[in-house]
C-alpha atoms as a PDB file:
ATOM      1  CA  UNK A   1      75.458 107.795 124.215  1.00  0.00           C
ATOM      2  CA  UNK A   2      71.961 107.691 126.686  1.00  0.00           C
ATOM      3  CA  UNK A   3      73.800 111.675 127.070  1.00  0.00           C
ATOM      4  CA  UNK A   4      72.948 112.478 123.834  1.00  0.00           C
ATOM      5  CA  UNK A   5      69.733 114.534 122.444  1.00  0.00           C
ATOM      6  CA  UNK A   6      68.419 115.430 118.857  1.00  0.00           C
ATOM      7  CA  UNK A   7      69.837 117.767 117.243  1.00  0.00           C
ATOM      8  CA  UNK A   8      73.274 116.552 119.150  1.00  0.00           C
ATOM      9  CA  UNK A   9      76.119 116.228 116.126  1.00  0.00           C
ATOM     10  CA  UNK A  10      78.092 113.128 116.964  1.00  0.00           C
ATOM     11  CA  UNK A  11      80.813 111.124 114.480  1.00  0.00           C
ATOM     12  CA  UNK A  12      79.892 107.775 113.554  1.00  0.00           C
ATOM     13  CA  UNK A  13      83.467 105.831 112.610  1.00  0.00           C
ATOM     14  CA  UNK A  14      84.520 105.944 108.816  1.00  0.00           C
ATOM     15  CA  UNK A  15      81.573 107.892 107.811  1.00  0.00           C
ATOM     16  CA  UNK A  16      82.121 110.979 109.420  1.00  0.00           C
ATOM     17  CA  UNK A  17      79.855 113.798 111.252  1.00  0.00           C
ATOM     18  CA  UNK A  18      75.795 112.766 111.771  1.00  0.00           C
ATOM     19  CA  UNK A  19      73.128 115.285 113.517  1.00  0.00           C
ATOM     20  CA  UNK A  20      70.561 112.832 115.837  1.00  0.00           C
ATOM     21  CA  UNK A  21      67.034 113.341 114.265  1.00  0.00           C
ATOM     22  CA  UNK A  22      65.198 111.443 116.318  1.00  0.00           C
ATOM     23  CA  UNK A  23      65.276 108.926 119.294  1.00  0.00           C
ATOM     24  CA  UNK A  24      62.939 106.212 120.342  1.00  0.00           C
ATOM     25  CA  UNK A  25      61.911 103.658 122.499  1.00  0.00           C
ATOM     26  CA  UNK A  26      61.202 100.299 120.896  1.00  0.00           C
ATOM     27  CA  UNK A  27      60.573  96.661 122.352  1.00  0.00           C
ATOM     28  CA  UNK A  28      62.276  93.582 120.521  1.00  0.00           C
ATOM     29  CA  UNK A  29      62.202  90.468 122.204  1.00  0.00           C
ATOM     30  CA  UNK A  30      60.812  91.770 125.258  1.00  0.00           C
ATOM     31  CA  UNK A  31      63.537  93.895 125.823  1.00  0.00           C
ATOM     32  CA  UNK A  32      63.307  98.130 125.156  1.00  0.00           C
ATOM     33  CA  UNK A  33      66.032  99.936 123.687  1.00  0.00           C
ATOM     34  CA  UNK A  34      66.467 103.150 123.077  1.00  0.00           C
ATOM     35  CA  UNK A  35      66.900 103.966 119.432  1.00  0.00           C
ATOM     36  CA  UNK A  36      68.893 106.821 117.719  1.00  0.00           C
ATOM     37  CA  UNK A  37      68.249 108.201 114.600  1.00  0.00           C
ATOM     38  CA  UNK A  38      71.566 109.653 112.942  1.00  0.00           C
ATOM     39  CA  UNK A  39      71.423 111.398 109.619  1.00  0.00           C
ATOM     40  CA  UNK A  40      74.868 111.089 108.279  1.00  0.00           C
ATOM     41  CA  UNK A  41      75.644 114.053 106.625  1.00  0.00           C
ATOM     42  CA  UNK A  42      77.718 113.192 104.282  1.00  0.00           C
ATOM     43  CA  UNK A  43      75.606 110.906 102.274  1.00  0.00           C
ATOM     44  CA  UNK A  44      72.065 111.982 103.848  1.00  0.00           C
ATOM     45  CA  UNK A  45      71.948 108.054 104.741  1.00  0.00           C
ATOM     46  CA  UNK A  46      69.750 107.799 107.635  1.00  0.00           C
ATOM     47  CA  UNK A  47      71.460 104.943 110.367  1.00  0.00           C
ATOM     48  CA  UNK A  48      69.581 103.494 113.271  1.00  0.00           C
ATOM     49  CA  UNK A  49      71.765 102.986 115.906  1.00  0.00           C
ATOM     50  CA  UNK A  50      70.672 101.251 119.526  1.00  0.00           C
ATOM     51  CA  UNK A  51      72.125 103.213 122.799  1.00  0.00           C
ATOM     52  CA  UNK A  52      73.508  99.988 123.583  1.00  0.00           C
ATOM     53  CA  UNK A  53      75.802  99.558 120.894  1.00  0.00           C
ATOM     54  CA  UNK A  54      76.721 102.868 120.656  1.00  0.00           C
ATOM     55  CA  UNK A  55      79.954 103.164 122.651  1.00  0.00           C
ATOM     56  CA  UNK A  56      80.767  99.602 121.011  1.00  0.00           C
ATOM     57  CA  UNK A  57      80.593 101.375 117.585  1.00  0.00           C
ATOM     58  CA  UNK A  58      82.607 104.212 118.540  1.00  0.00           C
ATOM     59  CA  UNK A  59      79.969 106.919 118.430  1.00  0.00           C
ATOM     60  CA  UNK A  60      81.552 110.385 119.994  1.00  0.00           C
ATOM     61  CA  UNK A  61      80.908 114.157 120.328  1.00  0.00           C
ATOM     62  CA  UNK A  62      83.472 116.013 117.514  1.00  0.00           C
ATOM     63  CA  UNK A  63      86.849 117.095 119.231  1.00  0.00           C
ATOM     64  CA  UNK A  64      86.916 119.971 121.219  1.00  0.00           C
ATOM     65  CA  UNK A  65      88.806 123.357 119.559  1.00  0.00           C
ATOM     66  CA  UNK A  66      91.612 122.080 122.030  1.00  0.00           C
ATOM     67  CA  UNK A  67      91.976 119.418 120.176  1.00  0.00           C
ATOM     68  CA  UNK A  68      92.421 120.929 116.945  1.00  0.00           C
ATOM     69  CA  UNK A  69      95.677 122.653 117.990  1.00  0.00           C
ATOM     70  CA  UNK A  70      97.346 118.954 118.717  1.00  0.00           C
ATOM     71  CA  UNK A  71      95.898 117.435 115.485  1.00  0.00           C
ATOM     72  CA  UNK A  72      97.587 120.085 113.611  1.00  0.00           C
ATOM     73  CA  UNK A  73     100.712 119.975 115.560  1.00  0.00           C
ATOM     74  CA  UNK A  74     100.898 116.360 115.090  1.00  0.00           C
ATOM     75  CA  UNK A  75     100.559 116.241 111.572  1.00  0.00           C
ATOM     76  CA  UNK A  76     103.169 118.984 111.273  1.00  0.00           C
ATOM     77  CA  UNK A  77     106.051 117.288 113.193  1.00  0.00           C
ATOM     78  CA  UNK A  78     108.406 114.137 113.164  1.00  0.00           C
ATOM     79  CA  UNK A  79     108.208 111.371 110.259  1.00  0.00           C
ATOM     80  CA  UNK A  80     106.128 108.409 111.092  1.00  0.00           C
ATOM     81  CA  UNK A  81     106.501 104.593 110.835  1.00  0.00           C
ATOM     82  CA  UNK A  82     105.191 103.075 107.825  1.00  0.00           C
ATOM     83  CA  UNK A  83     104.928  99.507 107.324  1.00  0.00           C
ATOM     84  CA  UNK A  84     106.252  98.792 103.675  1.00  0.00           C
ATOM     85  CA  UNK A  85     104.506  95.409 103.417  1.00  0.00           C
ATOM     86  CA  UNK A  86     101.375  96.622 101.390  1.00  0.00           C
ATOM     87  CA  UNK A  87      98.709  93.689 103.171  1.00  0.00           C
ATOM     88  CA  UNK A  88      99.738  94.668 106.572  1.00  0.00           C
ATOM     89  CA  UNK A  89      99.944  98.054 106.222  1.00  0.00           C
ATOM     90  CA  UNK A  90      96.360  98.562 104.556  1.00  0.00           C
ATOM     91  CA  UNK A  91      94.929  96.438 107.263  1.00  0.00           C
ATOM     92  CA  UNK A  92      96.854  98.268 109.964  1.00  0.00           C
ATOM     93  CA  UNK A  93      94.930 101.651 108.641  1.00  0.00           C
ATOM     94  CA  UNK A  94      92.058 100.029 108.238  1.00  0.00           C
ATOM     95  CA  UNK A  95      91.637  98.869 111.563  1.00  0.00           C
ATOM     96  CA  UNK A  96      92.526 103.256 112.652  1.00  0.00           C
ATOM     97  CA  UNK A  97      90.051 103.843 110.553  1.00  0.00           C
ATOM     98  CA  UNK A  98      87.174 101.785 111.683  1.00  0.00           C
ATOM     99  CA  UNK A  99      87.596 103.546 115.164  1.00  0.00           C
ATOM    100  CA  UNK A 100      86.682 106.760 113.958  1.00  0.00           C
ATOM    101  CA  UNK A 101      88.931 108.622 116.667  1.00  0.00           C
ATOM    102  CA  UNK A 102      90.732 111.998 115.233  1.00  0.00           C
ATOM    103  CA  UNK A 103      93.846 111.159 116.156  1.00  0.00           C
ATOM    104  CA  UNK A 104      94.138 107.091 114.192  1.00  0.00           C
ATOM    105  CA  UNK A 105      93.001 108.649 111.013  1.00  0.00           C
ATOM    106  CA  UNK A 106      95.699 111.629 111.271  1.00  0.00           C
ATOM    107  CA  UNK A 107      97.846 108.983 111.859  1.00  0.00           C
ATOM    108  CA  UNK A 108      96.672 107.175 108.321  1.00  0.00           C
ATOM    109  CA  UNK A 109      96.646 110.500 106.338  1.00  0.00           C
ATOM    110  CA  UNK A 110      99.739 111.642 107.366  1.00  0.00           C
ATOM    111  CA  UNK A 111     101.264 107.879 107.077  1.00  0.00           C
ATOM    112  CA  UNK A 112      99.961 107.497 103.633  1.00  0.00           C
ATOM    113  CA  UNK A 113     100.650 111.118 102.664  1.00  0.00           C
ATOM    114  CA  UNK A 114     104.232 110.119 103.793  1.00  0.00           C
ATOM    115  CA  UNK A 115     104.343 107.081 101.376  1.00  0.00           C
ATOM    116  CA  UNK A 116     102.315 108.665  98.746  1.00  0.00           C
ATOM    117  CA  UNK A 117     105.655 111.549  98.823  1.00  0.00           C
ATOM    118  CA  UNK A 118     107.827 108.152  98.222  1.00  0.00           C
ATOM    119  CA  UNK A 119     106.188 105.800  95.625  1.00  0.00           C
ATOM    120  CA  UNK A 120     102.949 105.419  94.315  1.00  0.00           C
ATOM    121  CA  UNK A 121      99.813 104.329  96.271  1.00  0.00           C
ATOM    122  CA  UNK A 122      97.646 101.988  95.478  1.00  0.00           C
ATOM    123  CA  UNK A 123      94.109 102.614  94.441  1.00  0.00           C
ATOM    124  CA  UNK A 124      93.079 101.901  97.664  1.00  0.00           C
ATOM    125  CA  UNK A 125      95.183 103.656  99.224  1.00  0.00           C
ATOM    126  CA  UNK A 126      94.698 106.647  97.302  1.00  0.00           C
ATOM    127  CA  UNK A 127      91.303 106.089  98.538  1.00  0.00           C
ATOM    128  CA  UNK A 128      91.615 105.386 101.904  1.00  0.00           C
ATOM    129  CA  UNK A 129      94.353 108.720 102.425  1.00  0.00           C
ATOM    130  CA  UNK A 130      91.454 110.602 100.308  1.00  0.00           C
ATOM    131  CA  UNK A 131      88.756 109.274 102.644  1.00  0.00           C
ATOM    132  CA  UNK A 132      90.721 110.180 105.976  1.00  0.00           C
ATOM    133  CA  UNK A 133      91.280 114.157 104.758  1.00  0.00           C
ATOM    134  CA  UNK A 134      87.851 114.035 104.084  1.00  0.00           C
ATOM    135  CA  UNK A 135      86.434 112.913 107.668  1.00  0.00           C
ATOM    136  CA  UNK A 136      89.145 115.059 109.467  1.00  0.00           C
ATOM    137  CA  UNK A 137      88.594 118.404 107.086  1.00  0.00           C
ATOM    138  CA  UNK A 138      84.704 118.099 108.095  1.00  0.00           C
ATOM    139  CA  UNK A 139      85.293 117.498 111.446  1.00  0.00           C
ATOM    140  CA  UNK A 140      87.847 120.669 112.297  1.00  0.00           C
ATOM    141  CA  UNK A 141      85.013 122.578 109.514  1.00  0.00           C
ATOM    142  CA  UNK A 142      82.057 122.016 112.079  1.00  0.00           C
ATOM    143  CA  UNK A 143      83.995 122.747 114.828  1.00  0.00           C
ATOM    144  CA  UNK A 144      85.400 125.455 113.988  1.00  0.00           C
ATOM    145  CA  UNK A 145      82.904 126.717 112.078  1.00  0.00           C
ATOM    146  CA  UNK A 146      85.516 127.662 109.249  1.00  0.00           C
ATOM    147  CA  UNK A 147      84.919 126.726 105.527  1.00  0.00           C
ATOM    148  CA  UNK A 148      86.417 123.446 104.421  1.00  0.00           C
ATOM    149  CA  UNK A 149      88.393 124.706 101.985  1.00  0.00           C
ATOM    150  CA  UNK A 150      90.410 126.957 104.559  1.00  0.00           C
ATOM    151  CA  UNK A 151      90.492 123.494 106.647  1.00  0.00           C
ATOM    152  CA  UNK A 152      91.651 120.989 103.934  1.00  0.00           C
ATOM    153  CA  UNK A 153      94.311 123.950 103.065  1.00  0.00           C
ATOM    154  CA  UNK A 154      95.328 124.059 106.846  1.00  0.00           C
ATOM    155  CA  UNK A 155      95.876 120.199 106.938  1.00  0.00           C
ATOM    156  CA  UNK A 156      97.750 119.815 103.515  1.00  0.00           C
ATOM    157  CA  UNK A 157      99.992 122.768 104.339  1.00  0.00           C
ATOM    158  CA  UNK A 158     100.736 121.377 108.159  1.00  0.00           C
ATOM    159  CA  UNK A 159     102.006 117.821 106.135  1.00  0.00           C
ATOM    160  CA  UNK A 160     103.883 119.445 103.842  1.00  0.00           C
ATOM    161  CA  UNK A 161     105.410 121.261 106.820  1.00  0.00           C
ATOM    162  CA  UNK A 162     106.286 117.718 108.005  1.00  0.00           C
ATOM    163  CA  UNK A 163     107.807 115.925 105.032  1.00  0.00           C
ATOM    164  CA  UNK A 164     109.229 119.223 103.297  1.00  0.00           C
ATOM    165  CA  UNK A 165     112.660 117.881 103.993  1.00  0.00           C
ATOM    166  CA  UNK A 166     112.003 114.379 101.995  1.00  0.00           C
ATOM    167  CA  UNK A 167     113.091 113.881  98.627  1.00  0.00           C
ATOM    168  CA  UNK A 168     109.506 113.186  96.552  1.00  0.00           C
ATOM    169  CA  UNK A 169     109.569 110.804  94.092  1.00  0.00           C
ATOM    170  CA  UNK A 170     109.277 111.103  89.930  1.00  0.00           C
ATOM    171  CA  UNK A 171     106.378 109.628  88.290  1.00  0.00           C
ATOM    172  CA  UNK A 172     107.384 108.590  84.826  1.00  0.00           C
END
């Protein structure tokens, strides 16, 4: 992250995109670190990250436009594996989520999307599929610079392209 500059937008894991306000040099210890200043944007929660820990935290730049194309395609095409035992399933997406890359938490919206078209989710599940829209839709929107309405239309149509050959279930 010592690449990195203010005004840089970066993605801090399970919270989503952050703009660096401000970096510093400060001694603890007798050591120095270098200290960045992310603003999440989300939340306008203000995180103080050291440059040290930030590949260990999974700091990154947003995906490139490339990018885009294959997180689309990906969500559009095949069925994936789901885990039907609830405990190690919601710590399976858990763990995707925590690493903040694009790709894991496609893999948990379209996985729980799946499920969701199959029986009821939990309420944590709800939340967590909920949660992963919501970090990918702002991602693709800053990008790409489109509106995140247009995006989070983009990504429910491409998973209804996936699963529009399953049977959905009947809530009672």
């Amino acid at each position: 992250m010592d690449g990195y500059k203010i005004g840089d937008r970066i993605i801090y894991p399970n919270q989503g995109l952050g703009v660096i306000e401000d970096i510093q040099v400060a001694d603890y210890y007798g050591q120095r670190f270098r200290i960045y200043h992310v603003r999440i944007l989300t939340n306008n929660t203000l995180v103080l990250i050291p440059s040290s820990n930030a590949e260990e935290i999974g700091i990154r730049k947003p995906i490139s436009e490339k990018s885009i194309i294959k997180i689309f395609r990906f969500m559009q095409n095949g069925i994936v594996e789901v885990t039907m035992n609830w405990k190690g399933r919601f710590k399976e997406h858990t763990n995707l989520m925590k690493t903040g890359a694009m790709y894991d938490m496609a893999l948990v919206l379209k996985s729980l999307y799946y499920l969701n078209l199959i029986k009821p989710l939990s309420f944590r599940e709800k939340k967590m599929m909920e949660r992963a829209k919501d970090l990918i839709v702002s991602e693709i929107s800053e990008v790409s610079a489109l509106p995140s309405e247009e995006i989070e239309d983009k990504v429910m149509h491409s998973l209804s392209l996936c699963f529009e050959n399953i049977s959905t279930r009947v809530d009672s």
